[in-house]
Protein backbone atom coordinates (compact mmCIF):
# COMPACT_ATOMS: atom_id res chain seq x y z
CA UNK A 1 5.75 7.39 6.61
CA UNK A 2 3.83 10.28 5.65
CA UNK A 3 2.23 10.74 2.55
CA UNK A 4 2.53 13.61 0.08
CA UNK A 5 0.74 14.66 -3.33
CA UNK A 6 3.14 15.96 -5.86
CA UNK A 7 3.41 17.01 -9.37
CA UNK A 8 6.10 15.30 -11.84
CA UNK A 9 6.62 16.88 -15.74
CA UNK A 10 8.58 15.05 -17.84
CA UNK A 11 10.01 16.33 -21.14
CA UNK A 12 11.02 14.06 -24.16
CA UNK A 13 13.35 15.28 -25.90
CA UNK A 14 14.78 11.79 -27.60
CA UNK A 15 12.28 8.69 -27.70
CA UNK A 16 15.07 5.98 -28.14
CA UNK A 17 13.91 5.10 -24.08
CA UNK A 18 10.13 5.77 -24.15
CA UNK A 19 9.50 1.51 -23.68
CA UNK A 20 11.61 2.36 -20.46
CA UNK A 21 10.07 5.35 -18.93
CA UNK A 22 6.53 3.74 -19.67
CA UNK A 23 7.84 0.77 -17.88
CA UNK A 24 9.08 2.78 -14.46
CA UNK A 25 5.55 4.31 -14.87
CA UNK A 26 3.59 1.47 -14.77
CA UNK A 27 5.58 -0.09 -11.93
CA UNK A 28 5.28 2.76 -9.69
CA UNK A 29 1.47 2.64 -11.09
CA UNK A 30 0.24 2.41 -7.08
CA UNK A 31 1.28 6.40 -6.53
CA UNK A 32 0.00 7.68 -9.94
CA UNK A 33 -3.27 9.47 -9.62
CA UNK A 34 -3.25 10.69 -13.16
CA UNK A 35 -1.17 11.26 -16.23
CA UNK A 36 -0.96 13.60 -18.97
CA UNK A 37 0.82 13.68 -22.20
CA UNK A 38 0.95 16.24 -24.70
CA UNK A 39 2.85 15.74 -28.04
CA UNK A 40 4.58 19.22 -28.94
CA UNK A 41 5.39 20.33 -33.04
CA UNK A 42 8.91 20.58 -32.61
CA UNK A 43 9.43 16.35 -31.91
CA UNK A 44 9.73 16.78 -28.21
CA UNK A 45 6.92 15.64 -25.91
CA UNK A 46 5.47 16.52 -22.22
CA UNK A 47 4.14 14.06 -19.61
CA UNK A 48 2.50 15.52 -16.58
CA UNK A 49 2.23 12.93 -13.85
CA UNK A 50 -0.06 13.71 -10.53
CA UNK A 51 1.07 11.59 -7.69
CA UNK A 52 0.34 10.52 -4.40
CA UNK A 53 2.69 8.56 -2.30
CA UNK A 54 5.65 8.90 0.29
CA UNK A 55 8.66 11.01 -0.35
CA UNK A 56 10.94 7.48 -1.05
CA UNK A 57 8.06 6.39 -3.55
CA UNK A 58 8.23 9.54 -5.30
CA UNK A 59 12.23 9.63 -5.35
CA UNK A 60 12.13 6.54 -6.67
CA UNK A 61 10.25 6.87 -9.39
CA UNK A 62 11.52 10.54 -10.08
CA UNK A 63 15.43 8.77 -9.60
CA UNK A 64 14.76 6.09 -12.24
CA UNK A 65 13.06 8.24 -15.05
CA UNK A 66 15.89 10.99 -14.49
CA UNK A 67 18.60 8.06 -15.20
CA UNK A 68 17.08 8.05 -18.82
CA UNK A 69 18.74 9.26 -21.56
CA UNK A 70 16.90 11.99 -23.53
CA UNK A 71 14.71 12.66 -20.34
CA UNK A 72 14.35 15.42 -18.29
CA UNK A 73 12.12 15.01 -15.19
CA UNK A 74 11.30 17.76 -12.41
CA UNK A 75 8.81 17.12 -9.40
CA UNK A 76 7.46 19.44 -6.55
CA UNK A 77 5.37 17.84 -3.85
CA UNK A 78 2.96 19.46 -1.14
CA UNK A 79 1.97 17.83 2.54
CA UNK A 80 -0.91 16.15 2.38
CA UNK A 81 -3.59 17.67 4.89
């Protein structure tokens, strides 16, 4: 299957599952490239994920995280060339 590099932000707006989502993270840890997470003043905080796998990796992890209560995920990926 073809492989894609993609973009995932994920906003937390509760932290009562943040031991989850950095658990689905670090088991889909084979198509993260990089992370980034910025705390923001008003108790909510952003994760930017850069990712590189197949479209059912990506689903996957993108699936799980948006099960979470309190999370709000949103992806876009490219074809890789």
């Amino acid at each position: 299957m073809e492989k894609r590099v993609g973009s995932a932000v994920i906003l937390i707006e509760s932290h009562e599952n943040v031991q989850l989502l950095n658990e689905i993270i670090s088991k889909h840890s084979q198509i993260v490239i990089g992370r980034l997470g910025l705390p923001r003043g008003n108790g909510q905080s952003v994760i930017s994920l850069v990712l590189e796998g197949t479209t059912d990796q990506i689903g996957s992890l993108t699936g799980q995280l948006g099960r979470l209560s309190g999370i709000q995920v949103k992806s876009v990926l490219l074809k890789n060339m």
